[in-house]
Protein backbone atom coordinates (compact mmCIF):
# COMPACT_ATOMS: atom_id res chain seq x y z
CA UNK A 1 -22.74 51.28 59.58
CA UNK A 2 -19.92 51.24 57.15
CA UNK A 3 -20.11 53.25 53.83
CA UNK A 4 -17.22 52.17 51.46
CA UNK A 5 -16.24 54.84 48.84
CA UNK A 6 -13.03 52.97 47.54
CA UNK A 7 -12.50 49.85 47.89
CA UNK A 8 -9.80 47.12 47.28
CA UNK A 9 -10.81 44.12 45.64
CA UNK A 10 -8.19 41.61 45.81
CA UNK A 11 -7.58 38.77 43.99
CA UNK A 12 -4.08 37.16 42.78
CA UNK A 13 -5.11 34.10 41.35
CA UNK A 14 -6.27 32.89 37.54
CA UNK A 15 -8.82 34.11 35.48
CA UNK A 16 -11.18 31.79 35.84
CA UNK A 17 -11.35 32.40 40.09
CA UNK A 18 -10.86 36.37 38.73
CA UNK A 19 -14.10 35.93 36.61
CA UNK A 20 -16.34 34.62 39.59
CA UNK A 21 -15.33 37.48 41.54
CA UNK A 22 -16.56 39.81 39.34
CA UNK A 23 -20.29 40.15 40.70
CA UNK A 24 -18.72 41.43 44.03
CA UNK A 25 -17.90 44.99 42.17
CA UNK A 26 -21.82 45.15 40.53
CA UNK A 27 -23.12 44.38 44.19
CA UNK A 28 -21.30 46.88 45.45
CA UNK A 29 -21.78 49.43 43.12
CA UNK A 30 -25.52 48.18 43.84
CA UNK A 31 -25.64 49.15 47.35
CA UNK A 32 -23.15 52.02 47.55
CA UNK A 33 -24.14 54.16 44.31
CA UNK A 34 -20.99 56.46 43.83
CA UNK A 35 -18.23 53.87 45.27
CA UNK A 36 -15.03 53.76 43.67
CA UNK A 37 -13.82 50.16 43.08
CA UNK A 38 -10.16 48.74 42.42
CA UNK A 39 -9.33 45.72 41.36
CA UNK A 40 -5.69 44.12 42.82
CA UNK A 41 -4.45 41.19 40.72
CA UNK A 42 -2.08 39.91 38.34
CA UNK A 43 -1.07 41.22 35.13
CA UNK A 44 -2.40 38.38 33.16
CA UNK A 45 -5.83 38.86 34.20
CA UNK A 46 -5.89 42.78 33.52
CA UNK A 47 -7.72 42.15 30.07
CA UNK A 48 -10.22 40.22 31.73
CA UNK A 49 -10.62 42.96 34.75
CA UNK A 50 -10.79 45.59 32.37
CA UNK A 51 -14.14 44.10 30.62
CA UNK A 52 -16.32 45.16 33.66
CA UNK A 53 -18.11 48.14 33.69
CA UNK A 54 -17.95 48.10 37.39
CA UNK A 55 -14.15 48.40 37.95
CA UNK A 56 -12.44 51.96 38.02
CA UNK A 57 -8.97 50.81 38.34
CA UNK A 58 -6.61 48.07 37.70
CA UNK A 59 -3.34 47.69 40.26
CA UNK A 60 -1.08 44.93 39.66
CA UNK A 61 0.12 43.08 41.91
CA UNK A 62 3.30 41.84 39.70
CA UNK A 63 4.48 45.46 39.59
CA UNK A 64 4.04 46.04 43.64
CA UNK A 65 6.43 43.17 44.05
CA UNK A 66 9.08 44.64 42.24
CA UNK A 67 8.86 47.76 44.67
CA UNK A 68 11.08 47.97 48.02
CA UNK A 69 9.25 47.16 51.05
CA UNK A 70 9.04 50.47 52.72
CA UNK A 71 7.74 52.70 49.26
CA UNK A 72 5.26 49.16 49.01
CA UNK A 73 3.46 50.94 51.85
CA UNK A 74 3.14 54.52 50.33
CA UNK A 75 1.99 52.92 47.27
CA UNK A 76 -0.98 51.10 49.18
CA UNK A 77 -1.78 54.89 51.06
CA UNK A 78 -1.67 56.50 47.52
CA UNK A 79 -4.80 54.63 46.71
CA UNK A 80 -6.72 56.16 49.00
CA UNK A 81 -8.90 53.00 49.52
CA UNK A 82 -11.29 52.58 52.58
CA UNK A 83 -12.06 49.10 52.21
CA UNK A 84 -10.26 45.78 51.35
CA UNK A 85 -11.67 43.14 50.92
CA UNK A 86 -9.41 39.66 50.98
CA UNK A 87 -11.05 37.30 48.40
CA UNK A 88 -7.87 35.49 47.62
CA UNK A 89 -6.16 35.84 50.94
CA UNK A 90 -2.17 36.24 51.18
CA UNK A 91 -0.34 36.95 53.55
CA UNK A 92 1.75 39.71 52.20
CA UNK A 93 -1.56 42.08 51.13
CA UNK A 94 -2.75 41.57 54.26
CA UNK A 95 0.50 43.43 56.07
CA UNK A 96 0.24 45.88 53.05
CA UNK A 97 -3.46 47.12 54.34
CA UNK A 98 -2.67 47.08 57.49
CA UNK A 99 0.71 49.17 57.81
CA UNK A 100 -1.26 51.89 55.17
CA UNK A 101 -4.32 52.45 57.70
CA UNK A 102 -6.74 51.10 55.99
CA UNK A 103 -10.01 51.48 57.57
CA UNK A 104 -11.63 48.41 56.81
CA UNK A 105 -10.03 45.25 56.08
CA UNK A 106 -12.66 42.34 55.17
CA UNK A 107 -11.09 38.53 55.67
CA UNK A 108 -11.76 35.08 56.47
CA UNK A 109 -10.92 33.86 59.90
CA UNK A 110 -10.01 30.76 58.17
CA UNK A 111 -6.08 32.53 57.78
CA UNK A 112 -4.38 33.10 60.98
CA UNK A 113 -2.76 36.45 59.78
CA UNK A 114 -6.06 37.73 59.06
CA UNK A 115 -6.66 37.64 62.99
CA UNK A 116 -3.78 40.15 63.47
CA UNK A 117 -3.64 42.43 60.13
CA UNK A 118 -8.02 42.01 59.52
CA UNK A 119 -10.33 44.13 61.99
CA UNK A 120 -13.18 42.27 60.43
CA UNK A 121 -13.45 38.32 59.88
CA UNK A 122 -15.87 36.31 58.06
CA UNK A 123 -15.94 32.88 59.26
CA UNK A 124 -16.87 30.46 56.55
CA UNK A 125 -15.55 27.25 55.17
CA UNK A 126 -14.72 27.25 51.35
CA UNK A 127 -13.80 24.20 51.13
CA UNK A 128 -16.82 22.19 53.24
CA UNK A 129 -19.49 24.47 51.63
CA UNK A 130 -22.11 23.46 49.44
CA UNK A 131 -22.40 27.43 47.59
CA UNK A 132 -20.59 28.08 44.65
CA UNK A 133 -17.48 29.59 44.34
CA UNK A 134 -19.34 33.19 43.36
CA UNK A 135 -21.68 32.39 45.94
CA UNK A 136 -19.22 32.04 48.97
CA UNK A 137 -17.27 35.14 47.70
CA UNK A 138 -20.51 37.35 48.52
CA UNK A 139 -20.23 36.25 52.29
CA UNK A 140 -17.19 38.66 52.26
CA UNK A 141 -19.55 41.47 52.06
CA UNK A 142 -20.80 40.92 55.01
CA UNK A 143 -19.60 43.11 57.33
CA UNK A 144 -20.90 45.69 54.60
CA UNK A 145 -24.44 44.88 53.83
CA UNK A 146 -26.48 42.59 55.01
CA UNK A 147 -26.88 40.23 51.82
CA UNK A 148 -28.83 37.11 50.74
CA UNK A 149 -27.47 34.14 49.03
CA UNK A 150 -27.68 35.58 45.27
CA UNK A 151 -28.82 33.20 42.71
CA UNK A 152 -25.99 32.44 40.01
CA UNK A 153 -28.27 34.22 37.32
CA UNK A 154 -28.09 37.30 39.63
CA UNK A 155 -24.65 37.18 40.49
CA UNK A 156 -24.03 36.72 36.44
CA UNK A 157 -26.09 39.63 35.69
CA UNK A 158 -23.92 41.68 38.35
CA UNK A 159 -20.60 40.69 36.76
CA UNK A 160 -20.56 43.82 34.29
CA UNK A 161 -19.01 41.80 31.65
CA UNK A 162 -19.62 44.21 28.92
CA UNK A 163 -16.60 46.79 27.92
CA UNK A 164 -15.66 43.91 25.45
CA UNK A 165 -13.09 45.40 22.96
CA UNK A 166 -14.51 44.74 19.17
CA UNK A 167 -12.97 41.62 17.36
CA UNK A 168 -10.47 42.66 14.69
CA UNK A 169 -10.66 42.69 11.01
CA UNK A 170 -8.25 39.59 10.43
CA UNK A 171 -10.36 37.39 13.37
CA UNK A 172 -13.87 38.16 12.64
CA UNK A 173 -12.99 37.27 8.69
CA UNK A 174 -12.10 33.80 10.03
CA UNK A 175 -15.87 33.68 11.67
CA UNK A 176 -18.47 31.67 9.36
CA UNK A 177 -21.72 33.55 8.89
CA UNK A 178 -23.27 30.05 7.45
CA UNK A 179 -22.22 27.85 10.02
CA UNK A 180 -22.07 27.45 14.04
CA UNK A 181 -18.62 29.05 14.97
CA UNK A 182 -17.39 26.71 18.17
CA UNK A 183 -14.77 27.14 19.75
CA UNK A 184 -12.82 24.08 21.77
CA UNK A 185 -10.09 24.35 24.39
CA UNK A 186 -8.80 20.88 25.13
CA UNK A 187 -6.34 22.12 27.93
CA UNK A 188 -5.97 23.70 31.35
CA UNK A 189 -2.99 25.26 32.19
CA UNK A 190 -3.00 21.78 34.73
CA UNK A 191 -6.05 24.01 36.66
CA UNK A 192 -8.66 21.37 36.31
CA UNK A 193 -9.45 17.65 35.25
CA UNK A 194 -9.04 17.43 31.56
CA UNK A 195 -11.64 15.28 29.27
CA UNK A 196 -8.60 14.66 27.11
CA UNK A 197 -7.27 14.74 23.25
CA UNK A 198 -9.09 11.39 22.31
CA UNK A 199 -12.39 12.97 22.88
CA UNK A 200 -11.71 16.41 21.75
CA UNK A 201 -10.74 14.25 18.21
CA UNK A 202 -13.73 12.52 18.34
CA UNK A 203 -15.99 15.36 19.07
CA UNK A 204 -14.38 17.36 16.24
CA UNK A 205 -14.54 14.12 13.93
CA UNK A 206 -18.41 13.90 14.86
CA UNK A 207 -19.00 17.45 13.72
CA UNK A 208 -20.55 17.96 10.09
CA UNK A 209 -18.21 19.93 8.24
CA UNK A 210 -21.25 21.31 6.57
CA UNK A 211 -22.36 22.80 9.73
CA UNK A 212 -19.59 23.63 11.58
CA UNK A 213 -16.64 25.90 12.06
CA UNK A 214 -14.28 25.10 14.48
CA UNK A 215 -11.58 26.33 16.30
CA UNK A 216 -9.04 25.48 18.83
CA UNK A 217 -7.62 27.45 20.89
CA UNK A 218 -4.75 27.49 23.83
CA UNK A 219 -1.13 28.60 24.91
CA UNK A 220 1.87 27.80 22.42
CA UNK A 221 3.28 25.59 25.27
CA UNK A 222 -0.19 23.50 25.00
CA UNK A 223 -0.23 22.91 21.26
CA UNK A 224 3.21 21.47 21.25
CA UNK A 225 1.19 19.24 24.02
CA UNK A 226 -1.57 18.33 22.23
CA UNK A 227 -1.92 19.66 18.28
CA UNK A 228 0.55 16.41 16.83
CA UNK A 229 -2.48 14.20 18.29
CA UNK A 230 -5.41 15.80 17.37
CA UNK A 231 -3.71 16.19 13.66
CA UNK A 232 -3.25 12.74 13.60
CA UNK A 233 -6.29 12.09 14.25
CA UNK A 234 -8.34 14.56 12.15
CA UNK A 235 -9.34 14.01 8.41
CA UNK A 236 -10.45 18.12 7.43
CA UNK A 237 -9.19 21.48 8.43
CA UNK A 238 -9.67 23.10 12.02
CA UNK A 239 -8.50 26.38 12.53
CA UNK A 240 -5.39 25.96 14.97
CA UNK A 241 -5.12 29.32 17.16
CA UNK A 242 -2.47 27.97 19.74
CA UNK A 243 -0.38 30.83 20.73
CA UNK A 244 -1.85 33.16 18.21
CA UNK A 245 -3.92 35.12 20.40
CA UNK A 246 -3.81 37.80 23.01
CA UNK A 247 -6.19 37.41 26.10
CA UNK A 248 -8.15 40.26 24.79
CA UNK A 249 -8.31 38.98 21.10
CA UNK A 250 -9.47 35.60 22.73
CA UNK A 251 -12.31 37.50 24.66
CA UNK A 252 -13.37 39.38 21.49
CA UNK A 253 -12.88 36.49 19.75
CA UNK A 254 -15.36 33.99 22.11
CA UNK A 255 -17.76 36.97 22.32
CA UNK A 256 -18.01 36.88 18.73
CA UNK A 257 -18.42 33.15 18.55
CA UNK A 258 -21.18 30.89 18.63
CA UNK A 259 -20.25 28.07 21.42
CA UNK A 260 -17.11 26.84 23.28
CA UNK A 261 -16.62 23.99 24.60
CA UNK A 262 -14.30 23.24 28.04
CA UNK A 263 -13.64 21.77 31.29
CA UNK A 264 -13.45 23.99 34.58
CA UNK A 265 -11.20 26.68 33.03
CA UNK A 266 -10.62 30.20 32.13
CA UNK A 267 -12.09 30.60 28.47
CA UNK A 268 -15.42 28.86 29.87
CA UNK A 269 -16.37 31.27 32.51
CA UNK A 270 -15.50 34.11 29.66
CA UNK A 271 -17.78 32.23 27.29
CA UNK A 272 -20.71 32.25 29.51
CA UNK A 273 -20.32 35.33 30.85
CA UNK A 274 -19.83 36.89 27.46
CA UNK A 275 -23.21 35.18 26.72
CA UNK A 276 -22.76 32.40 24.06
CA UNK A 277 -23.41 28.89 24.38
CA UNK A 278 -21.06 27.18 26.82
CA UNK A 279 -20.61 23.80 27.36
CA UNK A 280 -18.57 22.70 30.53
CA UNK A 281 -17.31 19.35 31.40
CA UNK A 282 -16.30 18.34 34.63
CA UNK A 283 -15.08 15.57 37.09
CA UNK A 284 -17.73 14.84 40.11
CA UNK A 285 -15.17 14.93 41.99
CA UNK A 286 -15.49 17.46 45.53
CA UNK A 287 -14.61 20.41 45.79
CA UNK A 288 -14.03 20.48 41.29
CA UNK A 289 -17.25 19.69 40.84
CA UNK A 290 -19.96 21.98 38.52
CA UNK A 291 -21.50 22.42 42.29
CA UNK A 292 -18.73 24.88 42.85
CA UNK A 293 -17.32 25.97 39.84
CA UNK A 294 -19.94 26.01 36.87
CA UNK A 295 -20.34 28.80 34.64
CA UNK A 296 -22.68 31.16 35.65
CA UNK A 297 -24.00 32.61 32.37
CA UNK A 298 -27.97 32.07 31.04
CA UNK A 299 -26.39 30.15 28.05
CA UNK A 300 -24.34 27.18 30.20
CA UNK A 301 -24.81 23.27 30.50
CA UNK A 302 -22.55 21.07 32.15
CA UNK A 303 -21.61 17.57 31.45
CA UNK A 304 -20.85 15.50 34.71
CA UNK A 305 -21.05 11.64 35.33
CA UNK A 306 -24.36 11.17 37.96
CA UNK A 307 -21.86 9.58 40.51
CA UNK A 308 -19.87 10.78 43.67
CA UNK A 309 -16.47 9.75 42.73
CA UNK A 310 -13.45 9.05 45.57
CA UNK A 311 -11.70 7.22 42.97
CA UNK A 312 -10.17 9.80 41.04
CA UNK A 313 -9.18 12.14 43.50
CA UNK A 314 -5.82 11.37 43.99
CA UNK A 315 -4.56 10.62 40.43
CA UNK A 316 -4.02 12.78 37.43
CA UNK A 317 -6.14 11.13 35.16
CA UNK A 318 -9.64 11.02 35.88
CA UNK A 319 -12.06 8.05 34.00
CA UNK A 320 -15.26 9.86 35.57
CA UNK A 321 -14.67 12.88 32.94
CA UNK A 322 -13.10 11.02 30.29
CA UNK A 323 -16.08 8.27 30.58
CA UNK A 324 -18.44 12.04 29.07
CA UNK A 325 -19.42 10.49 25.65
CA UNK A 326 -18.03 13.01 22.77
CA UNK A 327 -21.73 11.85 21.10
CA UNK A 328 -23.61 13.81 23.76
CA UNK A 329 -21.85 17.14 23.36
CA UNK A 330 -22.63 16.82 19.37
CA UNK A 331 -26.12 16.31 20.02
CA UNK A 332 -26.13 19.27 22.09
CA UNK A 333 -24.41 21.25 20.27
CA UNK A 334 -27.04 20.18 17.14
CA UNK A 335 -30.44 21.54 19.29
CA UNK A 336 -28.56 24.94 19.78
């Protein structure tokens, strides 16, 4: 039987995928009390990382790039770690944990390196599975424990997301203490199917003013994508946060908050794990659907057309999503 005490979790990719993986470090600390777990990923996602109580250490990935090849591998042996497991799988980690002894390295069979640099495989299909995204990172534990398929409540209540940094002076005056504080962000960094501008100006235009305080937030390079239209369109003050915002002030400041509203990114799997009201809107489109990529916090709903749609797949622009009436988020929004 194999008893981890530090172990490699890594994952390269965005925050959203980063936020799903999460639970794996809770389970873990679960089953092997004492275990010492690092996270590998980007920079970008450190702030995010760092909110879990069950994650000891933070190595970026950015910064072992920048290091010569042969001192890459005495940086990997200077961790010390055990156990790697291969969530996001690439092909240049894999080498890493190999050529630095690691004892166990954890991997789908799905990557053909992984059958010469991984002395345990998983064999499972991402992208022909039913599970959800957190689900079908579990199976990587396999060769651990012997696990069931966790329930997305469980696997939310495993994700640790607590060692949120408090919300600063100059935000939290911004917050209303009389009204809903929502938060909407229209964009996507071009990770997901968008419900577009139009309905993000409706939905705001549909919200009593009286009841209300909204915000929008998103990168600098997205307002200059999408603020002219929604100003055109809107008759009363928003507060615009574009670019304003570091990714920890954005955390604090959706913990602090009363709802957000998005489609499959980021900022939405914060929001529900941080445990306010989420609202996710999504294509039913396979594999984007909410079947694999819903929030997984107590306080999420998800908008989807009832259809399976082929239609869409292939273009940019997707009618199932933007056919999500704006009217049925505000009524939502209202019984919360």
């Amino acid at each position: 039987m194999i008893i981890p005490k530090r172990i490699i979790i890594s994952r390269t990719d965005g925050i959203g995928d980063v936020m799903l993986t999460l639970p794996l470090a809770g389970i873990l600390k679960d089953k092997f009390p004492g275990c010492k777990i690092i996270f590998l990923g980007n920079d970008y996602t450190k702030d995010v990382i760092s909110c879990s109580e069950h994650i000891d250490d933070f190595v970026s990935y950015s910064e072992i790039e920048k290091i010569e090849n042969n001192s890459k591998i005495e940086y990997f042996k200077s961790l010390n770690a055990d156990t790697i497991l291969h969530v996001y799988p690439k092909k240049e980690i894999a080498k890493l944990a190999k050529k630095s002894g690691i004892k166990n390295r954890i991997g789908t069979s799905h990557r053909y390196y992984h059958l010469t640099t991984c002395n345990h495989l998983v064999s499972f299909s991402r992208k022909h599975s039913d599970l959800h995204e957190a689900q079908l990172n579990t199976k990587l534990l396999k060769p651990l424990i012997d696990i069931p398929v966790y329930s997305l409540n469980d696997l939310n209540d495993f994700s640790g997301f607590t060692k949120i940094k408090s919300l600063n002076n100059s935000l939290k005056s911004l917050l209303s203490t009389e009204k809903k504080n929502i938060i909407l962000h229209p964009k996507s960094k071009g990770s997901a199917r968008e419900w577009g501008a139009d309905n993000f100006t409706e939905l705001i235009n549909l919200l009593p003013e009286e009841k209300y305080n909204i915000f929008i937030t998103g990168s600098q390079k997205e307002s200059e994508e999408i603020k002219q239209q929604l100003q055109n369109s809107i008759n009363r003050h928003v507060h615009y946060l574009f670019g304003t915002l570091t990714l920890s002030e954005l955390i604090s400041f959706i913990k602090n908050s009363d709802i957000l509203v998005a489609c499959s990114t980021g900022p939405l799997h914060i929001a529900s794990m941080a445990g306010i009201n989420t609202i996710g809107i999504y294509p039913p489109i396979k594999p984007m659907h909410p079947g694999r990529w819903k929030p997984i916090g107590k306080k999420s709903k998800v908008f989807v057309e009832n259809k399976e749609c082929n239609e869409c797949r292939k273009l940019n622009i997707c009618e199932c999503i933007k056919n999500i009436s704006p009217f049925e988020i505000k009524n939502y929004c209202d019984k919360l």
